[in-house]
Structure formats: C-alpha cells, structure tokens
Protein backbone atom coordinates (compact mmCIF):
# COMPACT_ATOMS: atom_id res chain seq x y z
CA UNK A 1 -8.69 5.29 -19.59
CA UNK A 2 -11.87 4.20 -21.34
CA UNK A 3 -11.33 1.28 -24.11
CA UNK A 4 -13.55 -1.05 -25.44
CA UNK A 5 -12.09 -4.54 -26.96
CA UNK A 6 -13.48 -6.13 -30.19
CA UNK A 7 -12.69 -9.74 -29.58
CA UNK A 8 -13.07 -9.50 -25.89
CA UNK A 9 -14.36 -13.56 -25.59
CA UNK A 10 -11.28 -14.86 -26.97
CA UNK A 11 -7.98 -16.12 -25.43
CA UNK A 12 -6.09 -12.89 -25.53
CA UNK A 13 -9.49 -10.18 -25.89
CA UNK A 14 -10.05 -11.82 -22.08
CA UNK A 15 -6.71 -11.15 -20.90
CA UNK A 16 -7.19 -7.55 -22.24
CA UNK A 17 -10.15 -7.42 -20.25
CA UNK A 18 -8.79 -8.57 -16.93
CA UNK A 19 -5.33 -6.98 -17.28
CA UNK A 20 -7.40 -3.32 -18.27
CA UNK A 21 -9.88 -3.69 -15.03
CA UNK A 22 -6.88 -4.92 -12.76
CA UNK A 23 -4.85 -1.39 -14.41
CA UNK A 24 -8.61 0.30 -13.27
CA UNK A 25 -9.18 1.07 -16.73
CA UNK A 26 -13.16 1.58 -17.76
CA UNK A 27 -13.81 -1.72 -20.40
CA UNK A 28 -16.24 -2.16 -22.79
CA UNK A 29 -16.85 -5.74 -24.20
CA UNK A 30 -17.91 -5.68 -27.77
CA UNK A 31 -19.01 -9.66 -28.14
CA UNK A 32 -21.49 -11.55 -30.01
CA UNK A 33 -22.45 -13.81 -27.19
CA UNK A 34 -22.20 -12.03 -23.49
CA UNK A 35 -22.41 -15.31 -22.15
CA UNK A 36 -19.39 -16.54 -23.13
CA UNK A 37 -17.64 -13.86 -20.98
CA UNK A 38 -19.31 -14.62 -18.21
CA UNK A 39 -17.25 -11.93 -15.91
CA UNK A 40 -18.63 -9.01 -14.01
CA UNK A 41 -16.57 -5.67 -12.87
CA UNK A 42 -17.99 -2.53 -11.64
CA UNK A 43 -15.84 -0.66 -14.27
CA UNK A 44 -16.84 -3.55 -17.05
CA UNK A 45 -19.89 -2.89 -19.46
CA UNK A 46 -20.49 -5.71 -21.92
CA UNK A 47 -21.95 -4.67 -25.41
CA UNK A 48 -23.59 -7.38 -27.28
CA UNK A 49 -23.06 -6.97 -31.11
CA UNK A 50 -21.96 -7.91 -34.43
CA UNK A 51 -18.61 -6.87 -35.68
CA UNK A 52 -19.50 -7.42 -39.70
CA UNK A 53 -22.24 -5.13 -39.18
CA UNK A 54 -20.99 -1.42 -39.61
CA UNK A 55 -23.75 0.20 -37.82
CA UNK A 56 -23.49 -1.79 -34.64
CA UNK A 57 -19.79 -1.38 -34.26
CA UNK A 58 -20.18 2.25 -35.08
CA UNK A 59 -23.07 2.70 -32.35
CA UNK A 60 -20.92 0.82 -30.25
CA UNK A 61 -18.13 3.56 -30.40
CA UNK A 62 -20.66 6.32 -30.32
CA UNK A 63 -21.54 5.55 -27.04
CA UNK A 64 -18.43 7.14 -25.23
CA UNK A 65 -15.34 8.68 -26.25
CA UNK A 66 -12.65 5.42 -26.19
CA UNK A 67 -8.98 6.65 -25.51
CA UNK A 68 -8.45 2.86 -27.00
CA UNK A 69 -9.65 0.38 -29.76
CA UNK A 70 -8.25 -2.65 -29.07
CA UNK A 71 -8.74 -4.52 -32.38
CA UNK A 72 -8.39 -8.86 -30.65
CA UNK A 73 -10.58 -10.78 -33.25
CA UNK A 74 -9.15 -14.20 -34.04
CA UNK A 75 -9.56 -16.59 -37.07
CA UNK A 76 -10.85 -20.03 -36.43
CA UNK A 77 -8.11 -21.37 -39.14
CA UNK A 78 -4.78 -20.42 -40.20
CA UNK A 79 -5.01 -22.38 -43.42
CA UNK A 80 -8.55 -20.58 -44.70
CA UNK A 81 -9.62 -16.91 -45.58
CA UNK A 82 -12.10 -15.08 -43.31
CA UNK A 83 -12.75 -11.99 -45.17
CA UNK A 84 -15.78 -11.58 -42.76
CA UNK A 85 -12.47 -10.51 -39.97
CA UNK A 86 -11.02 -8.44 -42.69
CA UNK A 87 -14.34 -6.74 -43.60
CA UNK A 88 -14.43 -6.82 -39.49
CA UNK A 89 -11.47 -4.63 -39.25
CA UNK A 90 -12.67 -2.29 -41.81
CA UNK A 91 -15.70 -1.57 -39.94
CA UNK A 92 -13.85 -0.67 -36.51
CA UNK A 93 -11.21 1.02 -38.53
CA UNK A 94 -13.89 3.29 -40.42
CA UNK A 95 -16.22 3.65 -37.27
CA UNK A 96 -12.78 4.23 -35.00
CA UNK A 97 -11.76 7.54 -37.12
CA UNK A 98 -15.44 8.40 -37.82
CA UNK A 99 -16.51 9.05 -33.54
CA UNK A 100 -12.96 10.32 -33.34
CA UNK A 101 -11.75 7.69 -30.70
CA UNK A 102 -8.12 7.05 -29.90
CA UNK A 103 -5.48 4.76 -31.00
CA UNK A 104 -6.70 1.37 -32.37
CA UNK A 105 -3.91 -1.59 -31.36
CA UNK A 106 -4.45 -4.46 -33.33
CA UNK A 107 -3.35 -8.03 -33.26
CA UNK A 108 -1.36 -9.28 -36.63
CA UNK A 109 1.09 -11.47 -36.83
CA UNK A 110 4.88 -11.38 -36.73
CA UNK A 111 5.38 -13.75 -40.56
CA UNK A 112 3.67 -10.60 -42.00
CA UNK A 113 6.97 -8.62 -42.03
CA UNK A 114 9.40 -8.24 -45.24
CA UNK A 115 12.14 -8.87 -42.58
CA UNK A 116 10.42 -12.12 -41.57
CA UNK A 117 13.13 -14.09 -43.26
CA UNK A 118 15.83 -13.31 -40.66
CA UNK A 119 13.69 -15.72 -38.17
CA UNK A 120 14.95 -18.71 -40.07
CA UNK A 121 13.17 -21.36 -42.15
CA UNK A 122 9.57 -21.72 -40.52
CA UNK A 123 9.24 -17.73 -41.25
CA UNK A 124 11.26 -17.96 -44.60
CA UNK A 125 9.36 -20.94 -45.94
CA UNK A 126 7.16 -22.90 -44.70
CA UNK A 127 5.06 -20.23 -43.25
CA UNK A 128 4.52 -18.37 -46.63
CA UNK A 129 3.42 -21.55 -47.95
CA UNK A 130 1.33 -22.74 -45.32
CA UNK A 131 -0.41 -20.15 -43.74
CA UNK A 132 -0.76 -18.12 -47.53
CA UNK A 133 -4.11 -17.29 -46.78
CA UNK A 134 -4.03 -16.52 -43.19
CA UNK A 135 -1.12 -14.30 -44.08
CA UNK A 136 -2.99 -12.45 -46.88
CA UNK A 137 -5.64 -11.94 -44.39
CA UNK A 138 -3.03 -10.50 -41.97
CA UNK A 139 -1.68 -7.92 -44.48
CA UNK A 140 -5.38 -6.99 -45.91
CA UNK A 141 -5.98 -6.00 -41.98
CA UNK A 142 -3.06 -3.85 -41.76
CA UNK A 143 -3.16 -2.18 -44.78
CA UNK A 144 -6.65 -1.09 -43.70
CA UNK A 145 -5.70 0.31 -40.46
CA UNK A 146 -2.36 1.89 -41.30
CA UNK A 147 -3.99 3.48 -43.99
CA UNK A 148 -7.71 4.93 -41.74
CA UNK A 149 -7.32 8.30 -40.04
CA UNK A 150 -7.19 6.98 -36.63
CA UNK A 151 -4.22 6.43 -34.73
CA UNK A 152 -2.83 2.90 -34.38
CA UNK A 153 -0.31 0.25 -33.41
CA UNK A 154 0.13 -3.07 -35.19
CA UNK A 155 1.69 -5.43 -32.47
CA UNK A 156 2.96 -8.56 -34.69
CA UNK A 157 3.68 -11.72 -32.45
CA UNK A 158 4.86 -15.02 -33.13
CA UNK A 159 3.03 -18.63 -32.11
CA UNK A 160 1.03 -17.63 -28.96
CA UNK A 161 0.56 -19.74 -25.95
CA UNK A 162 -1.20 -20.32 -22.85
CA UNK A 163 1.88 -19.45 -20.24
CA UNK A 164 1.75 -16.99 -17.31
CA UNK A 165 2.21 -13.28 -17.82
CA UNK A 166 6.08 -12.56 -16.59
CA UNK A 167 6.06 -8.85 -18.28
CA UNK A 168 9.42 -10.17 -19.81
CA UNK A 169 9.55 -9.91 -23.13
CA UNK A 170 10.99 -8.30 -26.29
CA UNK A 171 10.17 -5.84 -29.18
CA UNK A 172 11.45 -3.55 -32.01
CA UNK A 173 10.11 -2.37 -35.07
CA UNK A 174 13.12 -4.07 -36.87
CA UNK A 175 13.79 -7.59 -36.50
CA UNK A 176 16.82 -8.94 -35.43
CA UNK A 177 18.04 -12.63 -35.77
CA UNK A 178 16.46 -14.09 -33.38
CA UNK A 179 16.68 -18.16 -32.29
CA UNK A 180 13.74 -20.33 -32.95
CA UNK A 181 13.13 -21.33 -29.00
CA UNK A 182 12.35 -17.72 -28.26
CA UNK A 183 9.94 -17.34 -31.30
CA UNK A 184 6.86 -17.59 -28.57
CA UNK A 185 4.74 -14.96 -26.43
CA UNK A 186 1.96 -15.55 -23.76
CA UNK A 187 -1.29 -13.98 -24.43
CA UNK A 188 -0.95 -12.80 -21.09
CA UNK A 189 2.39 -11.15 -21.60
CA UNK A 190 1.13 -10.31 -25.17
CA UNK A 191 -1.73 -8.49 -23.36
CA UNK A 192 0.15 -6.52 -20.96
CA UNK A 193 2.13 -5.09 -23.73
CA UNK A 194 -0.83 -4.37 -25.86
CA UNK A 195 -2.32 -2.12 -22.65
CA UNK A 196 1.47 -0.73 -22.17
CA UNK A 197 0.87 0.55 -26.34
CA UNK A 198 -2.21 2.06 -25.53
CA UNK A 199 -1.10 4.68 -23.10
CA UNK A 200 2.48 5.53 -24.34
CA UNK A 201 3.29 6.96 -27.82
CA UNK A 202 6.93 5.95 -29.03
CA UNK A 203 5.42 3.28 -31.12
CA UNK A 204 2.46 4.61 -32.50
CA UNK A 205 1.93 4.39 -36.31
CA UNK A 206 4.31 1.50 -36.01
CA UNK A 207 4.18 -2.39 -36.51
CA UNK A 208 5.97 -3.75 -33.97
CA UNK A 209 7.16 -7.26 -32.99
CA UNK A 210 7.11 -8.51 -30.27
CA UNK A 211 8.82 -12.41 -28.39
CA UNK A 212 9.93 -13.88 -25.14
C-alpha cells in the first residue's frame, strides 16, 4: 500500500513509519523539518512541508495516489488551543477528498466520547475540566473529518506511553466499563492498530476506542 503520514516526526507518526516499512508498505513523510526524522528506507520518501498551508499538503497528495492518510499531528499542550492543528486537519481533510486518496485514520482522543463517563472520574470530571480546550480541539478535528468526502477512521485512545508494541490490546466503538489501570496504550501498539485500520474495512466511518 502507498500512505503518506502527516505527523511522521512525532512519537507515534515514527512508529507509523517504521511499523508501515517493516509491513513493506511505500511511506511518504510529510514533515516540516526532514532532519528530525533522520531515517532512510528504500520504500521511504520524505516530503518537506507545511501542514497549515493548503497548497503544500494538497501538492503533497497530488503526487501519488495514497491508499492511506494517516492524520498523527500532536499538540504541544493539553491545556491550550492550537487551531493551527485544527485548521491542519482541515487542509488534509479537504486536499484528502479533493486527489481522491483513500481512507484518512486520524488520532483523537478517547475523553472525546459522550460515553466517556463510564471510564470513571478522570474521564467524567476532571478531564472535561482540565483538558476543555484540548478536548474542543479534539471534537473540532473530528467533526471535520467525519463530515469531508473521504473515507476515514477516528481511533480515540487513552494516556499514551512509551512501552513496547505487544499487538495486545482492546477496541469497540462502544465503551464498556472499563478499570482505570487499563486506561493506557503504547504508541507502538497504538500504531500497529492504526496500520491494521488502514487495510481492513469493518470500522471505517467509525470512532473507535481503543486500551491495553
């Protein structure tokens, strides 16, 4: 498959990248500074650009016909607005439908849910107060892409860490009660699962959650 990863030079847009090439998958980069990736792969082409700028993203998905948008940009703060990400996901939403590429999976989070509640306090609480404004971000994101032409995924985690990939893990579209201890993923297990939602279709125009 051909995909191309907007967000590649963060924590979980680099697993995408080395899970995809170890899979044999065709990559392409989008990033704003190459050098920060710092990785070379036959099958890896690295794209510099800049993902508020609606022309480069769209030339960016121009350039081949993706079977995958993988949509991995992160915000620097959970207790600020970025509406430069939002405006971000707009743009490869837009450009995505427009060059008639395949299914966009994007990264959101799992306290965006109505059924967020059921995962205790932290989720029922203190996360809606808290993180307000990264959660309005969140939701402005989704509502973009659930509402574009192009086919997509929203895969909704909880707090992500730095632990191995184990390819165990769980995820519905409807949350269950769940305990607090397993309210974690891996990026790398988070990653695996993002490449498994690109090339199957059961969850597709879904937001699904997804914990160890």
């Amino acid at each position: 498959m051909k995909m191309i990863i907007f967000g590649a030079t963060g924590k979980t847009g680099r697993e995408l990248v080395l899970q995809g090439l170890e899979q044999g998958h065709e990559i392409t980069a989008f990033v704003r500074n190459p050098d920060k990736l710092n990785m070379e792969h036959p099958l890896l082409h690295i794209v510099q650009g800049d993902v508020t700028s609606y022309d480069e993203v769209n030339a960016a998905l121009a350039a081949k016909h993706y079977d995958a948008v993988f949509s991995a940009l992160g915000a620097k703060s959970p207790f600020q607005r970025d509406l430069r990400l939002v405006e971000a996901v707009r743009h490869i939403t837009h450009a995505a439908a427009a060059q008639q590429a395949g299914k966009i999976v994007h990264i959101s989070f799992i306290g965006t849910r109505k059924d967020a509640g059921k995962l205790g306090l932290l989720y029922r609480w203190i996360t809606p107060l808290l993180m307000r404004n990264l959660l309005a971000d969140h939701r402005d994101k989704e509502q973009i892409i659930s509402s574009g032409a192009a086919n997509w995924v929203l895969v909704q985690p909880p707090l992500l860490t730095n632990g191995e990939r184990t390819g165990s893990y769980y995820y519905e579209t409807t949350i269950r009660q769940l305990p607090s201890s397993k309210l974690k993923l891996s990026r790398a297990n988070l990653a695996e699962f993002m490449l498994k939602l690109a090339q199957q279709s059961e969850q597709d125009r879904k937001a699904v959650m997804v914990s160890e």
